[in-house]
PDB file of N, CA and C in Angstrom:
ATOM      1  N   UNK A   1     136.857 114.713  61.899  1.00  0.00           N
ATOM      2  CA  UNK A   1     137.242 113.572  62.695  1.00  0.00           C
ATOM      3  C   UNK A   1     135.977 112.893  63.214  1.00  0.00           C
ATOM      4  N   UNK A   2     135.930 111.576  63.652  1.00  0.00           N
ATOM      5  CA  UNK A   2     135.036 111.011  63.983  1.00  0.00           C
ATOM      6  C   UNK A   2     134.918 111.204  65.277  1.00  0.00           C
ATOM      7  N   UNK A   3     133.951 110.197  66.368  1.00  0.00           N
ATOM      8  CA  UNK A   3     133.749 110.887  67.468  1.00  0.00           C
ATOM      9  C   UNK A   3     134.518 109.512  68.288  1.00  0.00           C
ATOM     10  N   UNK A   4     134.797 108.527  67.809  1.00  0.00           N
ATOM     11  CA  UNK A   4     135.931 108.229  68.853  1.00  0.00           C
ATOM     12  C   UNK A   4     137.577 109.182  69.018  1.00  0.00           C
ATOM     13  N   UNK A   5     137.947 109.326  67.854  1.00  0.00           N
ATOM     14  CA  UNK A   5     138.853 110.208  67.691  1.00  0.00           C
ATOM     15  C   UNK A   5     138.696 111.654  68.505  1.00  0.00           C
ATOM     16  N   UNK A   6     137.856 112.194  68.503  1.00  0.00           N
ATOM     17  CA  UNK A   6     137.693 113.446  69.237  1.00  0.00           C
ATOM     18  C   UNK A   6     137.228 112.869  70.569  1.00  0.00           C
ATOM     19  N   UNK A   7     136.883 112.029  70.989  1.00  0.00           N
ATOM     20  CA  UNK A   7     136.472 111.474  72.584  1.00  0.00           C
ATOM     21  C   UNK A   7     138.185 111.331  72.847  1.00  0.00           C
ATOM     22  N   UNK A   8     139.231 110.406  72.215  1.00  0.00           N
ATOM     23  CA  UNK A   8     139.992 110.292  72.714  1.00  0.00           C
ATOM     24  C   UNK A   8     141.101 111.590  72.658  1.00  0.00           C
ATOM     25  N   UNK A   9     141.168 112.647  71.597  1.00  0.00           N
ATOM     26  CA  UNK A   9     142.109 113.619  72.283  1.00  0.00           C
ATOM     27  C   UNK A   9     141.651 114.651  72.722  1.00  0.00           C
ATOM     28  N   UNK A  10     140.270 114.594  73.366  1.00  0.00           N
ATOM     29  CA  UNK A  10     139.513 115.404  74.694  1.00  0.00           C
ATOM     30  C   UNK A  10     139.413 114.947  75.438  1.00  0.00           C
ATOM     31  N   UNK A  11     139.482 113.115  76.329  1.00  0.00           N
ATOM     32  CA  UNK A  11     139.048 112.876  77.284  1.00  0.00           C
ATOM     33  C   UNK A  11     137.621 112.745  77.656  1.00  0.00           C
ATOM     34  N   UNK A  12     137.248 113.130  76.631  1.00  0.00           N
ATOM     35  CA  UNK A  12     135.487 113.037  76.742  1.00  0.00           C
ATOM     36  C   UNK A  12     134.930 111.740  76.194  1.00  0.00           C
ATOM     37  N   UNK A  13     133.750 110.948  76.378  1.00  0.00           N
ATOM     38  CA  UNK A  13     133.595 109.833  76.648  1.00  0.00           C
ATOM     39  C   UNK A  13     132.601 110.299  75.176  1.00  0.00           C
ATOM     40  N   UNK A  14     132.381 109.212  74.472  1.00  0.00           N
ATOM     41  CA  UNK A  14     131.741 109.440  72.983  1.00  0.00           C
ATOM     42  C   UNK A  14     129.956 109.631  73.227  1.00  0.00           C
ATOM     43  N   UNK A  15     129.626 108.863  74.817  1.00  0.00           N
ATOM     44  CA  UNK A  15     128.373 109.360  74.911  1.00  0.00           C
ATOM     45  C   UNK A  15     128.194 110.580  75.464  1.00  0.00           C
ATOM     46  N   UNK A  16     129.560 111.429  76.370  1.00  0.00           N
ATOM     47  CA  UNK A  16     129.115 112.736  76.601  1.00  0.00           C
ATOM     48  C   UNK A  16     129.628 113.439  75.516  1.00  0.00           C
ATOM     49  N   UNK A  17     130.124 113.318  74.654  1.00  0.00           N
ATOM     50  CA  UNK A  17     129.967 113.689  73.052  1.00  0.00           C
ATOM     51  C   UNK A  17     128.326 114.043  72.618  1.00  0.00           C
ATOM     52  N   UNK A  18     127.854 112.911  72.888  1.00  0.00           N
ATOM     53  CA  UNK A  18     126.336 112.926  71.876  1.00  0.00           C
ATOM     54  C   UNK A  18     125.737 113.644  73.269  1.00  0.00           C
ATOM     55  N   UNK A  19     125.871 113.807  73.866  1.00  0.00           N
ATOM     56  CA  UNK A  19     124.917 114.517  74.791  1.00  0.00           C
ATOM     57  C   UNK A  19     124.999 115.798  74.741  1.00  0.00           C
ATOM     58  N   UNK A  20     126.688 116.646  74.581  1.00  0.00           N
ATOM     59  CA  UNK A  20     126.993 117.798  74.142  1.00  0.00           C
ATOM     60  C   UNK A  20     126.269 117.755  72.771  1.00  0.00           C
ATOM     61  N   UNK A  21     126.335 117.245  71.782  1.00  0.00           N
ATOM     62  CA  UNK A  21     125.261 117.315  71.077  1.00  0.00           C
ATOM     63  C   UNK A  21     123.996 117.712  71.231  1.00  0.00           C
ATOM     64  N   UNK A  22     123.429 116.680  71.800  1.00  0.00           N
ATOM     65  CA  UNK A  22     121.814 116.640  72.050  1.00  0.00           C
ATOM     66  C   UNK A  22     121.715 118.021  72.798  1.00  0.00           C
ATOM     67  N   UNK A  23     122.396 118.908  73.550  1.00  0.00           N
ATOM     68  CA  UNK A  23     122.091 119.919  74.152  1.00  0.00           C
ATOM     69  C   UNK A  23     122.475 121.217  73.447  1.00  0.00           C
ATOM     70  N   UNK A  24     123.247 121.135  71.849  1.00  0.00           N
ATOM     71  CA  UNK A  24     123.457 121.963  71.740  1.00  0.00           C
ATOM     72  C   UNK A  24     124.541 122.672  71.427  1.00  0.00           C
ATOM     73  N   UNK A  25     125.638 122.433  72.206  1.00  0.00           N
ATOM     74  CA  UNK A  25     126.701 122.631  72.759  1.00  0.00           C
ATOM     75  C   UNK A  25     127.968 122.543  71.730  1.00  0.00           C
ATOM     76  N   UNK A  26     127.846 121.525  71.040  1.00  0.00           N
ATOM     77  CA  UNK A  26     128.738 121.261  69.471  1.00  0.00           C
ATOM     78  C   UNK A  26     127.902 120.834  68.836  1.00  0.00           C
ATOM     79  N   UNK A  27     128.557 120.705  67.458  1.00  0.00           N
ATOM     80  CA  UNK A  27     127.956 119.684  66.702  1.00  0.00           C
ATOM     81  C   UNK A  27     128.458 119.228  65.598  1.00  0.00           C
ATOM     82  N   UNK A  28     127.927 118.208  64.546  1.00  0.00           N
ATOM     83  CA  UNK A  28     128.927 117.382  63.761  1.00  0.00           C
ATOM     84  C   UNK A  28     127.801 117.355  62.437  1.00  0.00           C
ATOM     85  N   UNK A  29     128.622 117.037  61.311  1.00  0.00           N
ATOM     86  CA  UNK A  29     128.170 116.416  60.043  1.00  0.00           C
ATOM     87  C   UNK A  29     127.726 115.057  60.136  1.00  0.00           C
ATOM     88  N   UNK A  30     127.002 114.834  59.093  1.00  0.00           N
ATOM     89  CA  UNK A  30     127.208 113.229  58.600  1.00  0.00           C
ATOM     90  C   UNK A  30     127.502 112.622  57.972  1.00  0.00           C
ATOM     91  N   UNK A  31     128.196 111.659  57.841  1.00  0.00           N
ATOM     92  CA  UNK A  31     128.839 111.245  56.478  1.00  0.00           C
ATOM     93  C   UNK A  31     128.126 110.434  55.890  1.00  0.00           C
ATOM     94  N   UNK A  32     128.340 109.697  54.763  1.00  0.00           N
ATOM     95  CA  UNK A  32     127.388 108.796  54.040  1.00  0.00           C
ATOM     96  C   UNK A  32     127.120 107.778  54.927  1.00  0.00           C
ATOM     97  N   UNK A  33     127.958 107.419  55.525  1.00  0.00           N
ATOM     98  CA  UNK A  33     127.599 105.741  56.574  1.00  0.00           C
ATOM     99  C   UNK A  33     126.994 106.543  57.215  1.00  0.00           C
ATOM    100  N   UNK A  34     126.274 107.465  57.888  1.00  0.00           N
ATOM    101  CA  UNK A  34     125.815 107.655  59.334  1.00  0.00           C
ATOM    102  C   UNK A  34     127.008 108.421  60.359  1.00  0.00           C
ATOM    103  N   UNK A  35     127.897 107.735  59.948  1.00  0.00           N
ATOM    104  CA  UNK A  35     128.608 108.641  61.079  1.00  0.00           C
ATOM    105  C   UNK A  35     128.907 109.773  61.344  1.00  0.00           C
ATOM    106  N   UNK A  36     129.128 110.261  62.774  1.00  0.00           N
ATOM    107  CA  UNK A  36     129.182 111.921  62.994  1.00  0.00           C
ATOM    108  C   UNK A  36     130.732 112.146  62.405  1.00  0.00           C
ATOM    109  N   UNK A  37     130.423 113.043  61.914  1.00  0.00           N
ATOM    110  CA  UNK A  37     131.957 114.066  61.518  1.00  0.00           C
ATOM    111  C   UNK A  37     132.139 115.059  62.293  1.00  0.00           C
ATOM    112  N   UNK A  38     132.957 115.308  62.986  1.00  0.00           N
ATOM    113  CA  UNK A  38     133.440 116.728  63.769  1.00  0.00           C
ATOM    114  C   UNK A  38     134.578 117.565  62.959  1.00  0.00           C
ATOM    115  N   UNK A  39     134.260 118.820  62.944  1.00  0.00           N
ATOM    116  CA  UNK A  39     135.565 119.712  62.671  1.00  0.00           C
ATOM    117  C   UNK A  39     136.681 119.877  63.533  1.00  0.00           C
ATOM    118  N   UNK A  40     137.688 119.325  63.518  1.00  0.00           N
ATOM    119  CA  UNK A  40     138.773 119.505  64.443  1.00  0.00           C
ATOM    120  C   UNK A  40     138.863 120.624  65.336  1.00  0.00           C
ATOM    121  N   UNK A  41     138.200 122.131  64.926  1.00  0.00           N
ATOM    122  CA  UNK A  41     138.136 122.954  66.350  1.00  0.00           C
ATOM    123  C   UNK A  41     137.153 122.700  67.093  1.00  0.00           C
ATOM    124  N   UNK A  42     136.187 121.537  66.869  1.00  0.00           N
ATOM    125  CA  UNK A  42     135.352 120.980  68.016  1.00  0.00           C
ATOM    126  C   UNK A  42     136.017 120.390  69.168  1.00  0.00           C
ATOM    127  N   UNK A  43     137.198 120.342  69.129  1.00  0.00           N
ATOM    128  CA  UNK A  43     138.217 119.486  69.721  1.00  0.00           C
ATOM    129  C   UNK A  43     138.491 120.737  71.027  1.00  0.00           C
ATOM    130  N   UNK A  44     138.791 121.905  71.015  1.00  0.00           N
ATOM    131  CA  UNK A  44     138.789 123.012  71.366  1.00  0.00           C
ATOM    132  C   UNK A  44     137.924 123.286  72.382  1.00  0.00           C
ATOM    133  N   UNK A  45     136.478 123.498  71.865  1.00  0.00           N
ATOM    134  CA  UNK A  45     134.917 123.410  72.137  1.00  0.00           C
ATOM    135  C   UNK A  45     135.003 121.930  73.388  1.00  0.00           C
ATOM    136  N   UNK A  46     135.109 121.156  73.413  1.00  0.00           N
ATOM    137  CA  UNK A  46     135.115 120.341  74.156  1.00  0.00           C
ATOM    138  C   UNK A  46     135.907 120.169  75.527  1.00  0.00           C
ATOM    139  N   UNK A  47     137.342 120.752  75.286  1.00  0.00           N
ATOM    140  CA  UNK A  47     137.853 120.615  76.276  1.00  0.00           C
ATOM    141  C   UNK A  47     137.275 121.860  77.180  1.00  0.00           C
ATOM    142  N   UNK A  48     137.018 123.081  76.458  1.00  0.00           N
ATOM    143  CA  UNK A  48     136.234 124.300  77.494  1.00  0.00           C
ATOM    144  C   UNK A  48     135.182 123.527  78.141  1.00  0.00           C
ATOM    145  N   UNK A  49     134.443 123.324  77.657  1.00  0.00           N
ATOM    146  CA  UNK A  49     133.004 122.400  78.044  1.00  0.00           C
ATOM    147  C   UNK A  49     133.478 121.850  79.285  1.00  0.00           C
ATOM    148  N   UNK A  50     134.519 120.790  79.013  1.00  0.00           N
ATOM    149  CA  UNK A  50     134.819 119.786  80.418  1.00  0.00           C
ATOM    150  C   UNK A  50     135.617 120.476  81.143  1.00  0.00           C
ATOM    151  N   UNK A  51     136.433 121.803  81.081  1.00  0.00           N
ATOM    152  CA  UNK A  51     136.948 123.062  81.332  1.00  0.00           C
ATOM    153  C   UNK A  51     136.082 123.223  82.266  1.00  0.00           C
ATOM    154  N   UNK A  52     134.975 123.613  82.417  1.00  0.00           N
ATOM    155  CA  UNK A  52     133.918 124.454  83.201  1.00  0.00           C
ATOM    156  C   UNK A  52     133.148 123.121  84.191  1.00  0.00           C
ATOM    157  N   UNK A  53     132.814 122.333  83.311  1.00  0.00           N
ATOM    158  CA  UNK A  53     131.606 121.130  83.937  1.00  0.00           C
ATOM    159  C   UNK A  53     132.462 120.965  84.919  1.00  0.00           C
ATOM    160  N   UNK A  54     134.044 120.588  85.096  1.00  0.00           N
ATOM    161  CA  UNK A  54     135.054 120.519  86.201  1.00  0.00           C
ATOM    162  C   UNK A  54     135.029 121.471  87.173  1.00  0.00           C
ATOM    163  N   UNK A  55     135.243 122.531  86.478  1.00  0.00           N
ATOM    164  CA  UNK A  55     135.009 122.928  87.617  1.00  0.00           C
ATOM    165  C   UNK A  55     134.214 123.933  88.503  1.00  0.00           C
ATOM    166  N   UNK A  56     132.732 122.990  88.361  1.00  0.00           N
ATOM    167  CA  UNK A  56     131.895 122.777  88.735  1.00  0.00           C
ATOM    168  C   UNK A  56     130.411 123.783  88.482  1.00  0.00           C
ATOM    169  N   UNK A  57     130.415 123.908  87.175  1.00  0.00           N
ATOM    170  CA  UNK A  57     129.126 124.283  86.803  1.00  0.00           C
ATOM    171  C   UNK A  57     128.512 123.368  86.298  1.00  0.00           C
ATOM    172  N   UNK A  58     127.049 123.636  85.554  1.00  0.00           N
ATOM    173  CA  UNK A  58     126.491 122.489  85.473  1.00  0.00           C
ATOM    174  C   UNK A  58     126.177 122.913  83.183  1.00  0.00           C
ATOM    175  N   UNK A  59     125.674 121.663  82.435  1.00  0.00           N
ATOM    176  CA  UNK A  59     125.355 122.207  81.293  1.00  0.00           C
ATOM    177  C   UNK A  59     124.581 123.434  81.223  1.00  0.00           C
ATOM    178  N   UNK A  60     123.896 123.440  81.892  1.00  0.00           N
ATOM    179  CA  UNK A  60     122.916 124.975  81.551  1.00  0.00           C
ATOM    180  C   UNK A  60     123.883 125.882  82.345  1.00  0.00           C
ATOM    181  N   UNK A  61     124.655 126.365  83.043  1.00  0.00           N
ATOM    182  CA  UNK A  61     125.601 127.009  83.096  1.00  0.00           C
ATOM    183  C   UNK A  61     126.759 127.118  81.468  1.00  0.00           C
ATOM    184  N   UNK A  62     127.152 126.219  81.115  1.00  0.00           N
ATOM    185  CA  UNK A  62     127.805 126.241  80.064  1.00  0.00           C
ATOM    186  C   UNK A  62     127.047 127.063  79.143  1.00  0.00           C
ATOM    187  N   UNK A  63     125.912 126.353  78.756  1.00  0.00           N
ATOM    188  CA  UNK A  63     125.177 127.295  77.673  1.00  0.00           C
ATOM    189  C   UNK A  63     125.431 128.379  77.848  1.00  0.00           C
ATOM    190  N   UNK A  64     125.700 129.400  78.572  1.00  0.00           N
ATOM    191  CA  UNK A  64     125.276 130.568  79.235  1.00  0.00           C
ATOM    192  C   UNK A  64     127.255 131.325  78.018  1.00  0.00           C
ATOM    193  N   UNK A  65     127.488 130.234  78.049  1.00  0.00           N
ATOM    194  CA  UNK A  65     129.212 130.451  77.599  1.00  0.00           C
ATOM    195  C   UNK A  65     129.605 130.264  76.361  1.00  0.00           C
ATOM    196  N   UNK A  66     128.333 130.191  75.491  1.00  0.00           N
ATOM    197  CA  UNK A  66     128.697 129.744  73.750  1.00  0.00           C
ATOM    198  C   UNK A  66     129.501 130.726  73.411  1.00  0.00           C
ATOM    199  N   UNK A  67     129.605 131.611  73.454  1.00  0.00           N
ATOM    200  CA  UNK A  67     130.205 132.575  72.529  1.00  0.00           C
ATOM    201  C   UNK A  67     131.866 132.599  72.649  1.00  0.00           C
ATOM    202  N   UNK A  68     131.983 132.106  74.199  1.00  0.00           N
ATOM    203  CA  UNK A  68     133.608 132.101  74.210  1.00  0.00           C
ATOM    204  C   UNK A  68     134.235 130.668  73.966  1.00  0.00           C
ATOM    205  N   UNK A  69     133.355 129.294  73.683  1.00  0.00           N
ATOM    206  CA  UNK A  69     133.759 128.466  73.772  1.00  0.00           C
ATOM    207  C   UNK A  69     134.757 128.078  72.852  1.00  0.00           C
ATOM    208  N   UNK A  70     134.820 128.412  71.888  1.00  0.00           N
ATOM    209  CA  UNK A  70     135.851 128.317  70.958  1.00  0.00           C
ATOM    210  C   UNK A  70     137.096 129.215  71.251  1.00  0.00           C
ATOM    211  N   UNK A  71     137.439 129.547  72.329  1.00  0.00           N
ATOM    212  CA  UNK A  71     138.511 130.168  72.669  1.00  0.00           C
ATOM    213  C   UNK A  71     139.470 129.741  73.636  1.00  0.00           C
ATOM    214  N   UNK A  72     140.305 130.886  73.685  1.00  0.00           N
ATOM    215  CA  UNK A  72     141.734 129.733  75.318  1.00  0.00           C
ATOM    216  C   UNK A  72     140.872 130.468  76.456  1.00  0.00           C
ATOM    217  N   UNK A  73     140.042 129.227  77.049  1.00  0.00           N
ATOM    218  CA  UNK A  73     138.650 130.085  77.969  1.00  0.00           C
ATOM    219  C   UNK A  73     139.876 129.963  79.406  1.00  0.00           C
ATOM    220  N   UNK A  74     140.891 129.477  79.470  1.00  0.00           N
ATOM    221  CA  UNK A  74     142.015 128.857  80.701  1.00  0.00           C
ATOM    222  C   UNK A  74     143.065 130.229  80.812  1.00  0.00           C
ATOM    223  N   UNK A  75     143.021 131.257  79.658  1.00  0.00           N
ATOM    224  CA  UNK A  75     143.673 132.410  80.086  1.00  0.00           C
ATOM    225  C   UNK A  75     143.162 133.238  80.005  1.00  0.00           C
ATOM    226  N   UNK A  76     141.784 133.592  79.385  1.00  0.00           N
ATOM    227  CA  UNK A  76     141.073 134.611  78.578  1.00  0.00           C
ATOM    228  C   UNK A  76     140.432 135.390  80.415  1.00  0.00           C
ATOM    229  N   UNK A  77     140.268 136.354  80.304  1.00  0.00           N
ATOM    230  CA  UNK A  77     139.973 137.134  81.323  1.00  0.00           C
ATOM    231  C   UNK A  77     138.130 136.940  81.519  1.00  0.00           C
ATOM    232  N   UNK A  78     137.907 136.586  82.971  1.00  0.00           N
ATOM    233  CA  UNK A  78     136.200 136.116  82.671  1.00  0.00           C
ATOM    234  C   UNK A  78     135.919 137.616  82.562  1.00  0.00           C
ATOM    235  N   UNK A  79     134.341 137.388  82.045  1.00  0.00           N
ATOM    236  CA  UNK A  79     133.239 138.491  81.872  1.00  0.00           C
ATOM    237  C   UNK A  79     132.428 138.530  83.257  1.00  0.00           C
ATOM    238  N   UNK A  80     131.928 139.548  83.497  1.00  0.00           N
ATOM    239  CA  UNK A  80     131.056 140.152  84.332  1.00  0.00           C
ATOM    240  C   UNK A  80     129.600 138.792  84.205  1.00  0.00           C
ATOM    241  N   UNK A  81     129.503 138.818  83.544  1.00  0.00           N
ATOM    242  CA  UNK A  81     128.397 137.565  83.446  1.00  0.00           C
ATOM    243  C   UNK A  81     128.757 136.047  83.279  1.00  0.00           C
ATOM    244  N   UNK A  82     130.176 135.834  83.217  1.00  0.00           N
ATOM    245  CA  UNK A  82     130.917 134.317  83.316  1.00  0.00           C
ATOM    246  C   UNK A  82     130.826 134.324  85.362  1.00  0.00           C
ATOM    247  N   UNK A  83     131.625 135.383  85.559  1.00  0.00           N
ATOM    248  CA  UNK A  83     131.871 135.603  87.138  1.00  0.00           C
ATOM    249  C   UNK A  83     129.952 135.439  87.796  1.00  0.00           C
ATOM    250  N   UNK A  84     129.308 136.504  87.392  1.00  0.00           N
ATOM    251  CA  UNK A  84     127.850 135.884  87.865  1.00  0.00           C
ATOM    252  C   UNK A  84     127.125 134.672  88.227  1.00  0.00           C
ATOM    253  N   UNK A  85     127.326 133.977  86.946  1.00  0.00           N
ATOM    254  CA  UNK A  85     127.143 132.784  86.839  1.00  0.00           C
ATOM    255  C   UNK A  85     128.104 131.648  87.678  1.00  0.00           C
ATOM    256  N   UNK A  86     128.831 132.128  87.862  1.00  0.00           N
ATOM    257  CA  UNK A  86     130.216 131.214  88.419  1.00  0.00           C
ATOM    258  C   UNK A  86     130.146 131.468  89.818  1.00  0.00           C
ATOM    259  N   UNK A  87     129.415 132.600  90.330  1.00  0.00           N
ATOM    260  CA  UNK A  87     129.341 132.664  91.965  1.00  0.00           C
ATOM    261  C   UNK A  87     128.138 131.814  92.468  1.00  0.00           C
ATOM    262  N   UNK A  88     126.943 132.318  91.573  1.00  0.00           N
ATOM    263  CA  UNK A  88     125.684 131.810  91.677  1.00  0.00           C
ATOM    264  C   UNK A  88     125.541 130.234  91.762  1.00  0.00           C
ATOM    265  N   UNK A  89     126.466 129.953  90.647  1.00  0.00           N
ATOM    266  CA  UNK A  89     126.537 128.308  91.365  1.00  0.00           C
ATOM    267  C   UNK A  89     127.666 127.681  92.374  1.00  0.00           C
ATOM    268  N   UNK A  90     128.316 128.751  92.671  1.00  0.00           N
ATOM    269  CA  UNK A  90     129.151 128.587  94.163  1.00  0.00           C
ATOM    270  C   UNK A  90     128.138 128.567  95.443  1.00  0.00           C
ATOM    271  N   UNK A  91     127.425 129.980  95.041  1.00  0.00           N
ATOM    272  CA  UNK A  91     126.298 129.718  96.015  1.00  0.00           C
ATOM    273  C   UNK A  91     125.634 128.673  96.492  1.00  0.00           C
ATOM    274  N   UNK A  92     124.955 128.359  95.557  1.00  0.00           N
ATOM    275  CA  UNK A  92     124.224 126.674  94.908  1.00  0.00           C
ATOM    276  C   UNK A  92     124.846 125.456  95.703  1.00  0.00           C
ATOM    277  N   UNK A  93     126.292 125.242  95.675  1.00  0.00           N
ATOM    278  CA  UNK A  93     127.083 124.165  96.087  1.00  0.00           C
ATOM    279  C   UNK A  93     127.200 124.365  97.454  1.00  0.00           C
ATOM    280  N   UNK A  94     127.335 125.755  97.910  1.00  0.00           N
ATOM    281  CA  UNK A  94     127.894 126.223  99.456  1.00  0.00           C
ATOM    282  C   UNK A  94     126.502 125.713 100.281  1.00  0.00           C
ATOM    283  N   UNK A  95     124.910 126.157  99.736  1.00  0.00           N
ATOM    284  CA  UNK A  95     123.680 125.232 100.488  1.00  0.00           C
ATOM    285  C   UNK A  95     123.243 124.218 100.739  1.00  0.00           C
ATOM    286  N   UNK A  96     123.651 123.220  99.222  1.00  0.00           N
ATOM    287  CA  UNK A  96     123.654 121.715  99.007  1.00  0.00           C
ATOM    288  C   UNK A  96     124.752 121.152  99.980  1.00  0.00           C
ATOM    289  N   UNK A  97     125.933 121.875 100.301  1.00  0.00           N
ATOM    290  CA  UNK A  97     127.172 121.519 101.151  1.00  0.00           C
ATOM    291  C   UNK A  97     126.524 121.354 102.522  1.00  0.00           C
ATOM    292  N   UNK A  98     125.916 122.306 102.677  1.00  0.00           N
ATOM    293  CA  UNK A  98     125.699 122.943 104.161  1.00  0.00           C
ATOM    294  C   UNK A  98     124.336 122.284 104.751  1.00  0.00           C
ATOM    295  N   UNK A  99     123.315 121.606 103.741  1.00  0.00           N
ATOM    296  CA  UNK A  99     122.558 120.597 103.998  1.00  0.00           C
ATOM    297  C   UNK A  99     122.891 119.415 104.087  1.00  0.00           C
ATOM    298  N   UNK A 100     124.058 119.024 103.675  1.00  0.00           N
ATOM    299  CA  UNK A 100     124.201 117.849 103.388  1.00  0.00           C
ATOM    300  C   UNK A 100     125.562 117.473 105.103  1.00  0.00           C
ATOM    301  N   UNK A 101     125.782 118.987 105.659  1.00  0.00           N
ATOM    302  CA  UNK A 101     126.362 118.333 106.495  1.00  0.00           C
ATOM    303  C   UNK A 101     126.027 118.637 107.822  1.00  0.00           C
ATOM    304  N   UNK A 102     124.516 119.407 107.432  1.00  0.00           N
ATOM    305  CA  UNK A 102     123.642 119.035 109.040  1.00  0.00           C
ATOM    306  C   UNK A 102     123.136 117.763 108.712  1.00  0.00           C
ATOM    307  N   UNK A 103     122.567 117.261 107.751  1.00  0.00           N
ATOM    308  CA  UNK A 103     122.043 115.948 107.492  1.00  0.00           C
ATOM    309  C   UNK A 103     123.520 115.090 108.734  1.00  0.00           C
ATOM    310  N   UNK A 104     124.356 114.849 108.211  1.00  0.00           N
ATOM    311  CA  UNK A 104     125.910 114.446 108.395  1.00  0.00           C
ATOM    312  C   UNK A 104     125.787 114.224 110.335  1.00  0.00           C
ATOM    313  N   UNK A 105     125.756 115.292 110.704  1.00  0.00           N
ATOM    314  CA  UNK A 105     125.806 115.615 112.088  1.00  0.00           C
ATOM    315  C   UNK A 105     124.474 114.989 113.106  1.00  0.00           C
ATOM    316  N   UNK A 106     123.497 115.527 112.171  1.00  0.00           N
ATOM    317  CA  UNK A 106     122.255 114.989 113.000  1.00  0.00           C
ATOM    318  C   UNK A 106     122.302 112.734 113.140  1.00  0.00           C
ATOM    319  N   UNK A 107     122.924 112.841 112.013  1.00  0.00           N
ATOM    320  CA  UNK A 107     123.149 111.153 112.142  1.00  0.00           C
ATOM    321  C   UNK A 107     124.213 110.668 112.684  1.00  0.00           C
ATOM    322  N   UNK A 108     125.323 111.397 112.950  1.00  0.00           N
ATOM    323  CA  UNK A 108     126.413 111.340 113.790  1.00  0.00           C
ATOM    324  C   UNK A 108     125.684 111.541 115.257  1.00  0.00           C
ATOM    325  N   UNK A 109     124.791 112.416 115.607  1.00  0.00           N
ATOM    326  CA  UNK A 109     124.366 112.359 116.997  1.00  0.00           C
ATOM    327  C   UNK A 109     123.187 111.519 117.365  1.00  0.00           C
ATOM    328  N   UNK A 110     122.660 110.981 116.555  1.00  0.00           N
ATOM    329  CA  UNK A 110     121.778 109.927 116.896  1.00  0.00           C
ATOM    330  C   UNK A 110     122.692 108.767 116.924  1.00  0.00           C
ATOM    331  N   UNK A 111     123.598 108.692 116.379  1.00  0.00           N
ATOM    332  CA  UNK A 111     123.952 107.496 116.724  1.00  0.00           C
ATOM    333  C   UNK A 111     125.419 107.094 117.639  1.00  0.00           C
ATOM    334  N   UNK A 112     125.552 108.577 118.244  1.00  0.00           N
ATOM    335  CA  UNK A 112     126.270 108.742 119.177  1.00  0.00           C
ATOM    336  C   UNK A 112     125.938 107.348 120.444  1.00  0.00           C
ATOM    337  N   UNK A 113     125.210 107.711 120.733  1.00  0.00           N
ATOM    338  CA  UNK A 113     124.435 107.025 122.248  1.00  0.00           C
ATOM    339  C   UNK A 113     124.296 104.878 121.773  1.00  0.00           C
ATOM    340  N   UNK A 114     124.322 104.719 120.607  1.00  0.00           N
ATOM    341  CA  UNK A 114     123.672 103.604 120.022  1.00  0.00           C
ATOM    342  C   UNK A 114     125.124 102.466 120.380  1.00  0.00           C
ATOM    343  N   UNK A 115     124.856 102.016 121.320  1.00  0.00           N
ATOM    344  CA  UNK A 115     125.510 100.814 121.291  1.00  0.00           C
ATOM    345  C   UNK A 115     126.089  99.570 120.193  1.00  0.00           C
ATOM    346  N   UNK A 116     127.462  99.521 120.032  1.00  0.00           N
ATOM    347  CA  UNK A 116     127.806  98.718 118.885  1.00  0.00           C
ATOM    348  C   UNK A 116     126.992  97.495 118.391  1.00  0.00           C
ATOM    349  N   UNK A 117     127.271  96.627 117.430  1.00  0.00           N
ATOM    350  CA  UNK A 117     126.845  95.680 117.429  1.00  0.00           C
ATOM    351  C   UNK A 117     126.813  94.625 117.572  1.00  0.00           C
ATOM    352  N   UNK A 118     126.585  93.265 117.993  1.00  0.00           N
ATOM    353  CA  UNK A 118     127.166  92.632 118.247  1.00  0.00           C
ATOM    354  C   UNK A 118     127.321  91.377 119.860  1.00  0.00           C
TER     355      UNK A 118
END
């Protein structure tokens, strides 16, 4: 299949197609025109991908997941090193969270005192 065809029954956008590409992640033939060819269980491969990127790892987290990507990754029981990886960037989000909402507060109290405008 081509890569509008596989963008549209994954939901995936044809440039994060070529970027799953460029990283690795799938990949495609070429046909005589140039264009990418995908094997229909890339179709599979993709939705895990946006499977995980959802919810909320990052590509180099994925990498970490080639081996199961071609599988039902939505019932399959995680691994000891899926769960690792999957806390570690819980971690990750819980500091970026937790900076981002003293940032939040400290500008809420400076501008406590600040008279409207006007």
């Amino acid at each position: 299949m081509r890569i509008g065809e596989l963008a549209r029954i994954t939901g995936a956008s044809p440039r994060a197609l070529r970027h799953y590409e460029r990283e690795g992640l799938i990949a495609s033939e070429r046909a005589a025109n140039g264009y990418r060819v995908y094997d229909a269980r890339t179709a599979v491969r993709v939705r895990n991908i946006r499977h995980l990127l959802t919810a909320g790892l990052t590509l180099a987290d994925v990498r970490c997941f080639l081996a199961c990507l071609d599988g039902d990754m939505t019932t399959a029981p995680p691994s000891a090193e899926g769960l690792r990886i999957a806390r570690e960037r819980l971690a990750a989000l819980d500091e970026r969270i937790a900076a981002q909402t003293e940032a939040r507060d400290r500008l809420a109290r400076a501008l406590d005192g600040v008279a409207p405008a006007g």
